[in-house]
PDB file of N, CA and C in Angstrom:
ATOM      1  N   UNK A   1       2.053  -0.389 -17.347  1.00  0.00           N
ATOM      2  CA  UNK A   1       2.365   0.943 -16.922  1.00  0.00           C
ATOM      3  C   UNK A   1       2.710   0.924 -15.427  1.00  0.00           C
ATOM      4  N   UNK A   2       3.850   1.389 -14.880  1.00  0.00           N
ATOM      5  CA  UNK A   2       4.666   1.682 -13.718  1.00  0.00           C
ATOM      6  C   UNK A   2       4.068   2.779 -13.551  1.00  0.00           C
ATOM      7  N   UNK A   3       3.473   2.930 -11.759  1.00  0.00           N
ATOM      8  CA  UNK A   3       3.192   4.696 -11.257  1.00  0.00           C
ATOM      9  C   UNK A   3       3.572   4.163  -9.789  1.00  0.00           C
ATOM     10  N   UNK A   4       3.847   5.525  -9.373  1.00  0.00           N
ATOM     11  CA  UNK A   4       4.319   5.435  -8.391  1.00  0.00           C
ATOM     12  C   UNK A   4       4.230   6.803  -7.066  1.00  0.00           C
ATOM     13  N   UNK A   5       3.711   6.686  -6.160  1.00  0.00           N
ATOM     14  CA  UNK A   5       2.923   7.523  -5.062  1.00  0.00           C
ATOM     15  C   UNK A   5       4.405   7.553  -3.699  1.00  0.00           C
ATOM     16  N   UNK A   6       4.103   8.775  -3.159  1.00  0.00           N
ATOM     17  CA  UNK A   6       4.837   8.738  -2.002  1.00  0.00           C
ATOM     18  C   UNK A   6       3.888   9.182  -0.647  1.00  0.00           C
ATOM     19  N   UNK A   7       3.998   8.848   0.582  1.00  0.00           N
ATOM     20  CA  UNK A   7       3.463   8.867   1.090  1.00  0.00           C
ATOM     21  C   UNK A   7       3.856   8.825   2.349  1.00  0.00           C
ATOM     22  N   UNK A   8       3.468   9.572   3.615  1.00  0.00           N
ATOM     23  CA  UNK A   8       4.301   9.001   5.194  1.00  0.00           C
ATOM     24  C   UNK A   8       2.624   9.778   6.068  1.00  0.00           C
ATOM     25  N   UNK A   9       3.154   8.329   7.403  1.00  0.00           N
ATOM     26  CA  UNK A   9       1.808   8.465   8.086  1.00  0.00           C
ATOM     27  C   UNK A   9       1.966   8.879   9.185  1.00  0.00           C
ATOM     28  N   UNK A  10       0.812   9.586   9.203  1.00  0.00           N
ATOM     29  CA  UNK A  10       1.020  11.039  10.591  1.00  0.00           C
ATOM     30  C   UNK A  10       1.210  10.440  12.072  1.00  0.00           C
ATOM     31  N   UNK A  11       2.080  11.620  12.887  1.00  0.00           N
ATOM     32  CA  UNK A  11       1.975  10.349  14.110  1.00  0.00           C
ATOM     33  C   UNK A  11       0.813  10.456  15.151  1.00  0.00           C
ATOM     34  N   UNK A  12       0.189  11.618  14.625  1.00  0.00           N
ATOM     35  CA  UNK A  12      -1.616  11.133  15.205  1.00  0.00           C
ATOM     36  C   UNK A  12      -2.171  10.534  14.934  1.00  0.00           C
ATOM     37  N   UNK A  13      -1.592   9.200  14.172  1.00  0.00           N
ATOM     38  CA  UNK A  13      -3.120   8.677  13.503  1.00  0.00           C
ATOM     39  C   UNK A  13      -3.800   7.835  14.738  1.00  0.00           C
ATOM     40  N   UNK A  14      -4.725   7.811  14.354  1.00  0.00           N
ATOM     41  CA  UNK A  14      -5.749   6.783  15.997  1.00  0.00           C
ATOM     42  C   UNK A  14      -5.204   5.541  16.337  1.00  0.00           C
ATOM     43  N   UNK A  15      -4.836   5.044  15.175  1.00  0.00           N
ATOM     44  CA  UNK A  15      -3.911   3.547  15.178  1.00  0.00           C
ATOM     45  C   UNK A  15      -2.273   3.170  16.515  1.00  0.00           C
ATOM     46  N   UNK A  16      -2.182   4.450  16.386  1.00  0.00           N
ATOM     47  CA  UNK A  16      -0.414   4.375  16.637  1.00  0.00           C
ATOM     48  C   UNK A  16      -0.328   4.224  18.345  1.00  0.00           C
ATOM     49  N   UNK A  17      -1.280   4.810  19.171  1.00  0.00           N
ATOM     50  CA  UNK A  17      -1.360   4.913  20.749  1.00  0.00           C
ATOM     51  C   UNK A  17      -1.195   3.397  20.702  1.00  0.00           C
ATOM     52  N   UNK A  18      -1.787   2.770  20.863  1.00  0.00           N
ATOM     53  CA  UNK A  18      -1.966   1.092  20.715  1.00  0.00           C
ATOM     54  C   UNK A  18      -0.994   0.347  20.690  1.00  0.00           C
ATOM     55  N   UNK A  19      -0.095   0.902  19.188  1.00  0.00           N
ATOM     56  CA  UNK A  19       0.580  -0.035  18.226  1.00  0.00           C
ATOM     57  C   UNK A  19       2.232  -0.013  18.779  1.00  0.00           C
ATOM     58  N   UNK A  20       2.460   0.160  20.067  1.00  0.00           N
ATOM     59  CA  UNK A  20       3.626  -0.327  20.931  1.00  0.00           C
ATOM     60  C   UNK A  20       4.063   0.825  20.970  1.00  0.00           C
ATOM     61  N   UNK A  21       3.133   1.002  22.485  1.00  0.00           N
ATOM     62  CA  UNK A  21       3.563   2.276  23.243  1.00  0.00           C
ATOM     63  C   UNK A  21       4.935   2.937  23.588  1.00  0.00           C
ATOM     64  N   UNK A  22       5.478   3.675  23.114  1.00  0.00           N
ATOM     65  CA  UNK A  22       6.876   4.652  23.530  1.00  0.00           C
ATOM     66  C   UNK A  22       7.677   3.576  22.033  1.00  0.00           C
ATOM     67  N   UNK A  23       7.009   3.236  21.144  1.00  0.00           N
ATOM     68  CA  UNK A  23       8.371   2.681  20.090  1.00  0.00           C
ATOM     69  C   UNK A  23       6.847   2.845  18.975  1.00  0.00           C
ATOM     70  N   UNK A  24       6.339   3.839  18.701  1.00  0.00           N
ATOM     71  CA  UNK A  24       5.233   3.241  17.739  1.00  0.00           C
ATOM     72  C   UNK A  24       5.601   2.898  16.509  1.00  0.00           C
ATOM     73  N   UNK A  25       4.646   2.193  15.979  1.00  0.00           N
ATOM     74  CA  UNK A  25       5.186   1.452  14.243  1.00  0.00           C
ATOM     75  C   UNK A  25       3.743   1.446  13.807  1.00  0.00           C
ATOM     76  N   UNK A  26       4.002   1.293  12.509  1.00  0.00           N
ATOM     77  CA  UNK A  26       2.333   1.668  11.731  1.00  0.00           C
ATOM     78  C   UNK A  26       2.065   0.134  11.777  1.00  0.00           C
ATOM     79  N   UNK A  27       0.688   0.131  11.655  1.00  0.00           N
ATOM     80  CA  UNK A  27      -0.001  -1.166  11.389  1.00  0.00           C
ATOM     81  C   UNK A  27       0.327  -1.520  10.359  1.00  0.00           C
ATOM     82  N   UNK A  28       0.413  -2.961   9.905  1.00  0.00           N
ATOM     83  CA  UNK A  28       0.083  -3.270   8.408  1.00  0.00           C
ATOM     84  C   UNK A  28      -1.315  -3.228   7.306  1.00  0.00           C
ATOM     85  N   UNK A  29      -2.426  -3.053   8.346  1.00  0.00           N
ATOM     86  CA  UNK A  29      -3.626  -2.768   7.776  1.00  0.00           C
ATOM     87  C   UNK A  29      -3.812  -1.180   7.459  1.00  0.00           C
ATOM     88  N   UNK A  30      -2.976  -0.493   7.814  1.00  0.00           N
ATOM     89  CA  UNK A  30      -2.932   0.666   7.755  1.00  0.00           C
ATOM     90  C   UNK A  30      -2.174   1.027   6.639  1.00  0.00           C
ATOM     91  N   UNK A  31      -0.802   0.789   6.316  1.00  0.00           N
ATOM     92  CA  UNK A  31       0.116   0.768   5.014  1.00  0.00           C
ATOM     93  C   UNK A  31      -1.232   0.159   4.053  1.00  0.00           C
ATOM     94  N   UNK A  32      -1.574  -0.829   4.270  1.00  0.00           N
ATOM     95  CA  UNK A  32      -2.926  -1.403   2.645  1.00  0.00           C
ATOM     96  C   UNK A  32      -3.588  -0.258   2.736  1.00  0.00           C
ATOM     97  N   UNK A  33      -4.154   0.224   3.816  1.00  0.00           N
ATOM     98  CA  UNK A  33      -5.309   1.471   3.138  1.00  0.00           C
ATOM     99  C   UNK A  33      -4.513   2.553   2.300  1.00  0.00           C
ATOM    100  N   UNK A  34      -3.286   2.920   2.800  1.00  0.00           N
ATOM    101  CA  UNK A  34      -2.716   3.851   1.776  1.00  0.00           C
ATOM    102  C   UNK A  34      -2.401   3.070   0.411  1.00  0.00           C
ATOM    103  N   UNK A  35      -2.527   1.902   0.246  1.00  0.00           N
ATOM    104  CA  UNK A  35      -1.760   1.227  -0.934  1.00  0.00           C
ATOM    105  C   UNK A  35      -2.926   0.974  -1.792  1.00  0.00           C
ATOM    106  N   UNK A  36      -4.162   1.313  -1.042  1.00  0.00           N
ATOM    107  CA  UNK A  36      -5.946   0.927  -1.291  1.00  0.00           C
ATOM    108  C   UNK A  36      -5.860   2.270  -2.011  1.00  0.00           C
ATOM    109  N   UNK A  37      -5.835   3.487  -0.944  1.00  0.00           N
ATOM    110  CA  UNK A  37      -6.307   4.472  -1.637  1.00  0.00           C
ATOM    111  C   UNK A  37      -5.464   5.253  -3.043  1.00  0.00           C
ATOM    112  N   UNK A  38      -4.434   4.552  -2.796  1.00  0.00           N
ATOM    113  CA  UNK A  38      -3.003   5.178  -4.175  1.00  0.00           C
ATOM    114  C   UNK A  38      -3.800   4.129  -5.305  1.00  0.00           C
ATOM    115  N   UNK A  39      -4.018   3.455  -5.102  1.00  0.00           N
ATOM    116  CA  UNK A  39      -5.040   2.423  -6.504  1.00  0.00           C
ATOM    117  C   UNK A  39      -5.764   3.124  -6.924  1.00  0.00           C
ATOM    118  N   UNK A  40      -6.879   3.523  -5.806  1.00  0.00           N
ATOM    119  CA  UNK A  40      -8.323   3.975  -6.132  1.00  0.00           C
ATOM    120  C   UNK A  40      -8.242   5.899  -6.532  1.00  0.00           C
ATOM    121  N   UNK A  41      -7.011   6.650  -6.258  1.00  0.00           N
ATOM    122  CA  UNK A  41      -6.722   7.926  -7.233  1.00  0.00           C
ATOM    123  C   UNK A  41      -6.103   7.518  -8.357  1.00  0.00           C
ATOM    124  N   UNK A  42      -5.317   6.805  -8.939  1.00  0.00           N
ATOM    125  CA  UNK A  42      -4.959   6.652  -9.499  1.00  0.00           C
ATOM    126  C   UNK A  42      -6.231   6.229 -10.744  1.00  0.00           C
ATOM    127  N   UNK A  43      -6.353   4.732 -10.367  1.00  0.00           N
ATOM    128  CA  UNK A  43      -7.563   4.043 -11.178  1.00  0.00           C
ATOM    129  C   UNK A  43      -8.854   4.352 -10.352  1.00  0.00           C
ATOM    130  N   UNK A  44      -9.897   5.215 -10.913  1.00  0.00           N
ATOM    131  CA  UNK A  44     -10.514   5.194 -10.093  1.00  0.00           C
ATOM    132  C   UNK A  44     -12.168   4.342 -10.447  1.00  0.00           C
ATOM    133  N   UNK A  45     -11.594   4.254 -11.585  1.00  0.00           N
ATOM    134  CA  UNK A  45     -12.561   3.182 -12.553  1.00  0.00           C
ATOM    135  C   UNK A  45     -12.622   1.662 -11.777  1.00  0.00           C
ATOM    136  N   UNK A  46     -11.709   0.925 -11.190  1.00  0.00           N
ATOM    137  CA  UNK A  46     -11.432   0.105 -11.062  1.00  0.00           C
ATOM    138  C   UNK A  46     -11.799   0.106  -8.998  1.00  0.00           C
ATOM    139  N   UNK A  47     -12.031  -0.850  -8.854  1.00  0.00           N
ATOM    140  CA  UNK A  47     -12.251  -1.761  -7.460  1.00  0.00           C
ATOM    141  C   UNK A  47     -11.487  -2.785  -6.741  1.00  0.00           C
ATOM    142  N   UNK A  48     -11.055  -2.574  -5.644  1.00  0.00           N
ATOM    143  CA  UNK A  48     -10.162  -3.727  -5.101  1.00  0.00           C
ATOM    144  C   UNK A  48     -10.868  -4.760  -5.143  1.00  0.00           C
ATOM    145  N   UNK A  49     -10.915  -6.371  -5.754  1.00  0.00           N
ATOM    146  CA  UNK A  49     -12.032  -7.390  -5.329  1.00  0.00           C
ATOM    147  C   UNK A  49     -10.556  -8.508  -4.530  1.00  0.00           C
ATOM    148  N   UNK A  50      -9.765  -8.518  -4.491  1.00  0.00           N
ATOM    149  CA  UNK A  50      -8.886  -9.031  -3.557  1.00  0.00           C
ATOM    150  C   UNK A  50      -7.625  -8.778  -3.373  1.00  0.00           C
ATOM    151  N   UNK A  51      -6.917  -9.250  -2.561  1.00  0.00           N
ATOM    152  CA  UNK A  51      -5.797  -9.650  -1.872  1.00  0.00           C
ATOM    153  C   UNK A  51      -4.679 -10.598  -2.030  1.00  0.00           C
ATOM    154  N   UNK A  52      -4.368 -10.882  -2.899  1.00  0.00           N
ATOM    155  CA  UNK A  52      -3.792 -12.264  -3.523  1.00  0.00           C
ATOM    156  C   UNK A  52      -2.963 -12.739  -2.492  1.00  0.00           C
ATOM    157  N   UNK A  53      -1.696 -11.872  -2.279  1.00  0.00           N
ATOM    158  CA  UNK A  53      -0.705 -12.353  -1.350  1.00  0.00           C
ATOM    159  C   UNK A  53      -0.103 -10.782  -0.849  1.00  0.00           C
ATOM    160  N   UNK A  54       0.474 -10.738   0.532  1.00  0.00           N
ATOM    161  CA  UNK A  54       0.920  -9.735   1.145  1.00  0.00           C
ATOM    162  C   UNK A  54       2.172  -9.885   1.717  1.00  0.00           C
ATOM    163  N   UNK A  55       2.978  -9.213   1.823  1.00  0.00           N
ATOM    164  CA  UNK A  55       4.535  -9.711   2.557  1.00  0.00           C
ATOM    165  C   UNK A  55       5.134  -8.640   3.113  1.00  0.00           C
ATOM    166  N   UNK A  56       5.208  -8.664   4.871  1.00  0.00           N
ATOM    167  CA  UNK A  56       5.282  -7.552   5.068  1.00  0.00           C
ATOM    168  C   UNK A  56       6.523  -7.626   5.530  1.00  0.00           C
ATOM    169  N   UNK A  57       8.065  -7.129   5.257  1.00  0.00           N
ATOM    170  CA  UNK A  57       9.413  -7.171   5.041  1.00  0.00           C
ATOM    171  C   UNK A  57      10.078  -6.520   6.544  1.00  0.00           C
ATOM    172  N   UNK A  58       9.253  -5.340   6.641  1.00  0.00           N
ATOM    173  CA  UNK A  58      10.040  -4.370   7.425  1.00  0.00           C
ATOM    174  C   UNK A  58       9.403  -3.595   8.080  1.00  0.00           C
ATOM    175  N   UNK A  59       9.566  -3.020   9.478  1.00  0.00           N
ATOM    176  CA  UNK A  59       8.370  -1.931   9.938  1.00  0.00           C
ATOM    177  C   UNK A  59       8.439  -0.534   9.256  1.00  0.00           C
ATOM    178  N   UNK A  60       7.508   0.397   9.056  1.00  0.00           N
ATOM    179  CA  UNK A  60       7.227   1.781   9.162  1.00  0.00           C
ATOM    180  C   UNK A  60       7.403   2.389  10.167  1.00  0.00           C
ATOM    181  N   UNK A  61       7.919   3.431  10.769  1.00  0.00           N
ATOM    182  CA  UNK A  61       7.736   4.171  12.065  1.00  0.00           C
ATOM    183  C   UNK A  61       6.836   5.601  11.201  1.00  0.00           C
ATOM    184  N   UNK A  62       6.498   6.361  12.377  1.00  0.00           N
ATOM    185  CA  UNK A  62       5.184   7.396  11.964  1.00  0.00           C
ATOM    186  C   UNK A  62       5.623   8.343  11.424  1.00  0.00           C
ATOM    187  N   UNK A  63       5.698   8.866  10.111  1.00  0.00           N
ATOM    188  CA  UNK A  63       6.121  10.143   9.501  1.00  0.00           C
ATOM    189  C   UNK A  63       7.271  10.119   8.976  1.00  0.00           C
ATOM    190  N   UNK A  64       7.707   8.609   8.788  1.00  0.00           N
ATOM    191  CA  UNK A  64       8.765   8.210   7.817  1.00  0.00           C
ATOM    192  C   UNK A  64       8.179   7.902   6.684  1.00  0.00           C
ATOM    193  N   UNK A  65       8.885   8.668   5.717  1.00  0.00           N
ATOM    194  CA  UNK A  65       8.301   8.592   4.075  1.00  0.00           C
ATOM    195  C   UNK A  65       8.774   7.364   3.561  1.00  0.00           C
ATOM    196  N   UNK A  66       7.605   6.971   2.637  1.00  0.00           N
ATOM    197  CA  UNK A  66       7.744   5.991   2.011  1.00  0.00           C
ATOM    198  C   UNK A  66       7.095   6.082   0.903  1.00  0.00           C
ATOM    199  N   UNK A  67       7.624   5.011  -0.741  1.00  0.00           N
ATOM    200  CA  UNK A  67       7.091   5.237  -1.884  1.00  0.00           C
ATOM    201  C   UNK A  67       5.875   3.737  -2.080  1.00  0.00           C
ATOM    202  N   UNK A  68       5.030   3.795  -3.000  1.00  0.00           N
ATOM    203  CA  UNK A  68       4.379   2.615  -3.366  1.00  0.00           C
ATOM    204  C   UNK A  68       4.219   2.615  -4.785  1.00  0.00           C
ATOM    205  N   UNK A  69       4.876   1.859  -5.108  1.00  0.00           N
ATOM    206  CA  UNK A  69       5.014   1.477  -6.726  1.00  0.00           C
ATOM    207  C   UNK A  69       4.347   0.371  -6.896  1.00  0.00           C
ATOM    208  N   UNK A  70       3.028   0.625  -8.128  1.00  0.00           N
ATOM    209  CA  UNK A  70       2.547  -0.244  -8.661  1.00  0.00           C
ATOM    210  C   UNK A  70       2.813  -0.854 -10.189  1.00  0.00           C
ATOM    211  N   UNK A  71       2.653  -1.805 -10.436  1.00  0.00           N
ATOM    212  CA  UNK A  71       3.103  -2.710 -12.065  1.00  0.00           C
ATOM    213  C   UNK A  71       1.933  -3.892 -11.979  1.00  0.00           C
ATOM    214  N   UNK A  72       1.571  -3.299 -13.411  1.00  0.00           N
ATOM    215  CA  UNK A  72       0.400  -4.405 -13.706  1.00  0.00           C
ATOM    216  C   UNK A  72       1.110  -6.035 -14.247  1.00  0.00           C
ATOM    217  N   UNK A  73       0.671  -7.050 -14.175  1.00  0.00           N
ATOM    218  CA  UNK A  73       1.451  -8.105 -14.428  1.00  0.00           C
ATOM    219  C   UNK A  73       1.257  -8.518 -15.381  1.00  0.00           C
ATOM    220  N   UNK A  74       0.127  -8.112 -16.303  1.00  0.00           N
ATOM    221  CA  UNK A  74      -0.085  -8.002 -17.497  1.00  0.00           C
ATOM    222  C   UNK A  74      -1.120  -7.009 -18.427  1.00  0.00           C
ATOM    223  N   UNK A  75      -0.872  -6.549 -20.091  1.00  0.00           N
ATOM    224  CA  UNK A  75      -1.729  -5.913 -19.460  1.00  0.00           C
ATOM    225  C   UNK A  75      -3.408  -6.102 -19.699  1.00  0.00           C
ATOM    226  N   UNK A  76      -3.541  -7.363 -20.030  1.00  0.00           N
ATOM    227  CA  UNK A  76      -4.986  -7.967 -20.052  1.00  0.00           C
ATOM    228  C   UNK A  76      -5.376  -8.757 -18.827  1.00  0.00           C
ATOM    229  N   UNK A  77      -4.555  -8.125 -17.277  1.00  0.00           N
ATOM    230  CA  UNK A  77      -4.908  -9.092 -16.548  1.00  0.00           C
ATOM    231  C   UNK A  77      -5.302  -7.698 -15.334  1.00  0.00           C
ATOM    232  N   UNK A  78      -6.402  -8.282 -14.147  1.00  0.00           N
ATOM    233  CA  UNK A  78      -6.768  -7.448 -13.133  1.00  0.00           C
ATOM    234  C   UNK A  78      -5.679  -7.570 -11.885  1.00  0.00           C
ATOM    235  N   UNK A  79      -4.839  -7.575 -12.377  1.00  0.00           N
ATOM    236  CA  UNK A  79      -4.109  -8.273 -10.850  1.00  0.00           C
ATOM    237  C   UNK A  79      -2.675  -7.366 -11.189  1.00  0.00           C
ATOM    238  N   UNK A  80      -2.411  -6.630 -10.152  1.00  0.00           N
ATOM    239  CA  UNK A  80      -1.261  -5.400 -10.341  1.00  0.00           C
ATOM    240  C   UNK A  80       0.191  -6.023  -8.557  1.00  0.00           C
ATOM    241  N   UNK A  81       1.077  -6.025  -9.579  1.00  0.00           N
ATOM    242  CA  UNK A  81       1.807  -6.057  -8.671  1.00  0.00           C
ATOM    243  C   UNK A  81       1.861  -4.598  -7.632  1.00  0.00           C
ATOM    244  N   UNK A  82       2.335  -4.490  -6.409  1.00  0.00           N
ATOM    245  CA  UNK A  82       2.791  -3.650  -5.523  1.00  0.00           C
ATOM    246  C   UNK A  82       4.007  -3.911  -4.867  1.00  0.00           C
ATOM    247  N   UNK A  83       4.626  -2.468  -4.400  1.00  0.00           N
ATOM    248  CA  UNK A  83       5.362  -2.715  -3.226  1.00  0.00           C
ATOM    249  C   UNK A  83       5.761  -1.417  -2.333  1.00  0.00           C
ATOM    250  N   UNK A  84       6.059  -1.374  -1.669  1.00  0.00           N
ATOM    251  CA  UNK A  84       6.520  -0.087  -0.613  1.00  0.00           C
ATOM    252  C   UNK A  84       7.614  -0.253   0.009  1.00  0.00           C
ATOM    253  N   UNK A  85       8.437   0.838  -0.210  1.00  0.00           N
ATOM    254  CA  UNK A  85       9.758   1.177   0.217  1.00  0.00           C
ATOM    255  C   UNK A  85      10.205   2.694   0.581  1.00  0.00           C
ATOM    256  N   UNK A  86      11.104   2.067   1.490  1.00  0.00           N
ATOM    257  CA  UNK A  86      12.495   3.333   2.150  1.00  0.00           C
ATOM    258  C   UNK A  86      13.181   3.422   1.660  1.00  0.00           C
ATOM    259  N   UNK A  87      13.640   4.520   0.707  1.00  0.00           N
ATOM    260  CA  UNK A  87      15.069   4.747   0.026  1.00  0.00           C
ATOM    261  C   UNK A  87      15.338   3.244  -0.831  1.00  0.00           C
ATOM    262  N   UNK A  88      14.923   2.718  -1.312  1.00  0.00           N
ATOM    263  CA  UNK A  88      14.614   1.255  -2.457  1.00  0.00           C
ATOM    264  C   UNK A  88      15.063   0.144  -1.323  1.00  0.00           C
ATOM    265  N   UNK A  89      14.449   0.275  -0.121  1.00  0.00           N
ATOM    266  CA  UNK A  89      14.866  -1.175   0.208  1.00  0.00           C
ATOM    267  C   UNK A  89      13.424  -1.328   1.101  1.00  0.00           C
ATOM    268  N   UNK A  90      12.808  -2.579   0.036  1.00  0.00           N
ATOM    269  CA  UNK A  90      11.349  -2.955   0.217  1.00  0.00           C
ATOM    270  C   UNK A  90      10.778  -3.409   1.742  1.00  0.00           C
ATOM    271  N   UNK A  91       9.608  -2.600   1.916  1.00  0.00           N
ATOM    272  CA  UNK A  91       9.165  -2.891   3.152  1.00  0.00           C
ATOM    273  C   UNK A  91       7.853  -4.105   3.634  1.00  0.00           C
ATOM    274  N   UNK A  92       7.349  -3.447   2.195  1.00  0.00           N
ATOM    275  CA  UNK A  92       5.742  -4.641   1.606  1.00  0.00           C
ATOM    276  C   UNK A  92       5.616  -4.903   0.410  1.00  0.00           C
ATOM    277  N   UNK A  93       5.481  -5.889   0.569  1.00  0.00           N
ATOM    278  CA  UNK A  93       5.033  -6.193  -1.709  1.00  0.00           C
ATOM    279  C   UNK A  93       4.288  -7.490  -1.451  1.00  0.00           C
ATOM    280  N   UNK A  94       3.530  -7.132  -2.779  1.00  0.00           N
ATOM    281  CA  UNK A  94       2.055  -8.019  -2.699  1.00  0.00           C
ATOM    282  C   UNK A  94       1.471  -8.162  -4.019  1.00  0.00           C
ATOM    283  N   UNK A  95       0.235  -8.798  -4.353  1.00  0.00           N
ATOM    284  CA  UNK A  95      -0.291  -8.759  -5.296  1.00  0.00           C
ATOM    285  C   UNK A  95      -1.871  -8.506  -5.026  1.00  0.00           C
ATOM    286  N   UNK A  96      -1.800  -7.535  -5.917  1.00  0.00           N
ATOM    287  CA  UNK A  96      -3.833  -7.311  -5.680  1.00  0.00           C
ATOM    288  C   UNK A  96      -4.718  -8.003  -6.862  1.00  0.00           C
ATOM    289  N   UNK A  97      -5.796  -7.652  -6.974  1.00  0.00           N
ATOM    290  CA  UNK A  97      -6.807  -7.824  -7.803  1.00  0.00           C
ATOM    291  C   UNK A  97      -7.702  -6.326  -7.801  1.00  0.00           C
ATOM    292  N   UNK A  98      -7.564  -6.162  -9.238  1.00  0.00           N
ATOM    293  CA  UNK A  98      -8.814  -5.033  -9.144  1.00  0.00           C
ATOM    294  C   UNK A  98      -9.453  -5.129 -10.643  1.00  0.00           C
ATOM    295  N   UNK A  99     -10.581  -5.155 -10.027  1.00  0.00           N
ATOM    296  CA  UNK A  99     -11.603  -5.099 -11.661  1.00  0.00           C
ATOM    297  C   UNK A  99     -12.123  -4.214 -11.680  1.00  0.00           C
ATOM    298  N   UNK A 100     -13.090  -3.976 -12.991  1.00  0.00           N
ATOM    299  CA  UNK A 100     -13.797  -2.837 -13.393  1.00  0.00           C
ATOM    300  C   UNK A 100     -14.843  -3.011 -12.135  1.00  0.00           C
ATOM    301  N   UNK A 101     -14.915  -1.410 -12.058  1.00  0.00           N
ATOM    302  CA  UNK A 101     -16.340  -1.082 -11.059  1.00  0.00           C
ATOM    303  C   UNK A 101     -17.455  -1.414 -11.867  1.00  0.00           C
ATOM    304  N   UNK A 102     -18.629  -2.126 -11.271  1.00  0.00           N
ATOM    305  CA  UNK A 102     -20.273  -2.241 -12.290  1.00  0.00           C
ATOM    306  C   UNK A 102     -20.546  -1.423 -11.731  1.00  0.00           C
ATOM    307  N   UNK A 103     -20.894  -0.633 -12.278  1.00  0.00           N
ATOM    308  CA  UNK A 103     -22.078   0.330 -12.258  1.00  0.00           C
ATOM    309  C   UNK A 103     -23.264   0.328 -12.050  1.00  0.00           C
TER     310      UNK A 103
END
């Protein structure tokens, strides 16, 4: 199953003063938390337990929209493809891991 979230990051966020003053660009740890939290509404049953691989293509600037489309790679497997894009031309794509939450 393909879903897919849109999303753009504010240009207050606390991150951005820092992140190259008078040209800001979003962090890349910052794009994963939105790509964290579009998992965790989505599935909320499920837990990030890793990171497989990350590839980060292209910058974000602040309050430029962007989509994150996820695809599971199989569907008896915990490990969901990702990626994030501008108008379909990819900015990050990666592979996660997420298993069931224990309770």
């Amino acid at each position: 199953m393909i879903f897919e979230v849109r999303r753009a990051i504010k240009s207050d966020h606390p991150s951005l003063p820092g992140h190259f003053p008078g040209a800001p660009l979003v962090p890349g740890v910052v794009i994963l938390d939105e790509v964290l939290d579009a998992l965790t509404e989505r599935f909320p049953e499920r837990e990030l337990t890793a990171i497989r691989t990350v590839k980060f293509l292209a910058p974000l600037k602040p309050e430029q929209p962007f989509a994150i489309r996820f695809a599971p790679t199989r569907e008896d497997s915990d490990q969901i493809k990702f990626c994030c894009y501008i108008e379909e031309r990819v900015i990050v794509e990666g592979l996660l891991e997420a298993g069931f939450a224990t309770q």
